[in-house]
Protein backbone atom coordinates (compact mmCIF):
# COMPACT_ATOMS: atom_id res chain seq x y z
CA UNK A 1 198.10 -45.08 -94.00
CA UNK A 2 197.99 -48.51 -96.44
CA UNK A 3 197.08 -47.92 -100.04
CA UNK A 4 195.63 -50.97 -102.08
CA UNK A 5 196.74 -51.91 -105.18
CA UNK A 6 197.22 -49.13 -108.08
CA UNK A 7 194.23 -48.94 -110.69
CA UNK A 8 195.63 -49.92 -113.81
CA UNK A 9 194.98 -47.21 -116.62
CA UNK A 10 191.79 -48.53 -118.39
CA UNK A 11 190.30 -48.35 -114.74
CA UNK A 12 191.21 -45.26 -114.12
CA UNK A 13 189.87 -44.01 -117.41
CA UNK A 14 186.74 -46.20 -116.52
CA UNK A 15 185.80 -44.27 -113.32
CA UNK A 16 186.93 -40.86 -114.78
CA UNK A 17 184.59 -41.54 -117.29
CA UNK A 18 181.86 -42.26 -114.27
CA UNK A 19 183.20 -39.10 -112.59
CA UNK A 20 182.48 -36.80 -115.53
CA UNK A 21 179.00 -38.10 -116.36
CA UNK A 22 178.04 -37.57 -112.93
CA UNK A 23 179.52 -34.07 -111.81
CA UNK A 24 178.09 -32.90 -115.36
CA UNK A 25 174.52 -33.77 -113.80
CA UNK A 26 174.99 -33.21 -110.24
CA UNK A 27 175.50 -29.57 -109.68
CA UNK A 28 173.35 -28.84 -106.75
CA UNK A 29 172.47 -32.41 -105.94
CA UNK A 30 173.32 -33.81 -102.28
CA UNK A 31 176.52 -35.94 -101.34
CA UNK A 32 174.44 -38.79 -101.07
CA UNK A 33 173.17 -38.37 -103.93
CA UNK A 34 176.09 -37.98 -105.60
CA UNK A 35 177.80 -41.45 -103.76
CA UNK A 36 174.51 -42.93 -105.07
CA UNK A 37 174.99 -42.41 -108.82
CA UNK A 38 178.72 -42.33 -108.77
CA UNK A 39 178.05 -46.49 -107.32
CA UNK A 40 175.34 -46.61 -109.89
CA UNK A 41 177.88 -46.09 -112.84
CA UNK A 42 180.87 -47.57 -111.70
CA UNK A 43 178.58 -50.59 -111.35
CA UNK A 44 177.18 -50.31 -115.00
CA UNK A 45 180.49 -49.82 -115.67
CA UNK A 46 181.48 -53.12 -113.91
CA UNK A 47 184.40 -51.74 -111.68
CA UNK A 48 184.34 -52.20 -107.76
CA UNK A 49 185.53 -49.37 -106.01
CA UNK A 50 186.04 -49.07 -101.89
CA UNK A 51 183.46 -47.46 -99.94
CA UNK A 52 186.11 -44.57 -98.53
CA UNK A 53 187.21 -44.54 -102.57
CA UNK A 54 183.14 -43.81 -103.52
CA UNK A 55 183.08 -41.16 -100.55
CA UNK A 56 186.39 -39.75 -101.54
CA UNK A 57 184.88 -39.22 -105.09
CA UNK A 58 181.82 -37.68 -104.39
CA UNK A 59 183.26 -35.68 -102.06
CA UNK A 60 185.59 -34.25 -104.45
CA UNK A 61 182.77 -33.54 -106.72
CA UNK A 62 180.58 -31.81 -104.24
CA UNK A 63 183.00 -29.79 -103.64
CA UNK A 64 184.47 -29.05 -107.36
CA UNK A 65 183.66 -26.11 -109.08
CA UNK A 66 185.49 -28.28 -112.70
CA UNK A 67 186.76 -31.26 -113.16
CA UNK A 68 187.51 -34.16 -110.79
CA UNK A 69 191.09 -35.70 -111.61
CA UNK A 70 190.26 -39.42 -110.03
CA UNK A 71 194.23 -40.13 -110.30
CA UNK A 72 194.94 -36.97 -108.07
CA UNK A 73 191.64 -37.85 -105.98
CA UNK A 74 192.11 -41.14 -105.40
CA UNK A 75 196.28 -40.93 -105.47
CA UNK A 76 196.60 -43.13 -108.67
CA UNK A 77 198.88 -40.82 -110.28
């Protein structure tokens, strides 16, 4: 099991900013749906995530009933 290279703290708060906005709005809404708008952000955002690091994400929100830590998520503690 490989891990890339760490997120550096203004990433992290980047896409934890991403993650919020979109688990605020997507209670009820399908995983896809959720990988959709989570790539939609982080793109307005302009940070590149993996597609098993999306997938991880909205996973994690799907299943959430609060917030979505992306450093214990994604293992970027």
């Amino acid at each position: 099991m490989g891990t890339g290279p760490r997120m550096t703290d203004d990433k992290t708060e980047t896409v934890q900013a991403v993650v919020d906005r979109v688990s605020s709005y997507q209670d009820g809404a399908t995983e896809g749906t959720i990988a959709d708008e989570l790539r939609r952000g982080l793109k307005e955002a302009g940070v590149d995530l993996s597609d098993d690091e999306v997938q991880k994400l909205a996973d994690a929100i799907e299943d959430a009933n609060g917030e979505v830590s992306v450093s214990e998520v994604l293992g970027h503690a």
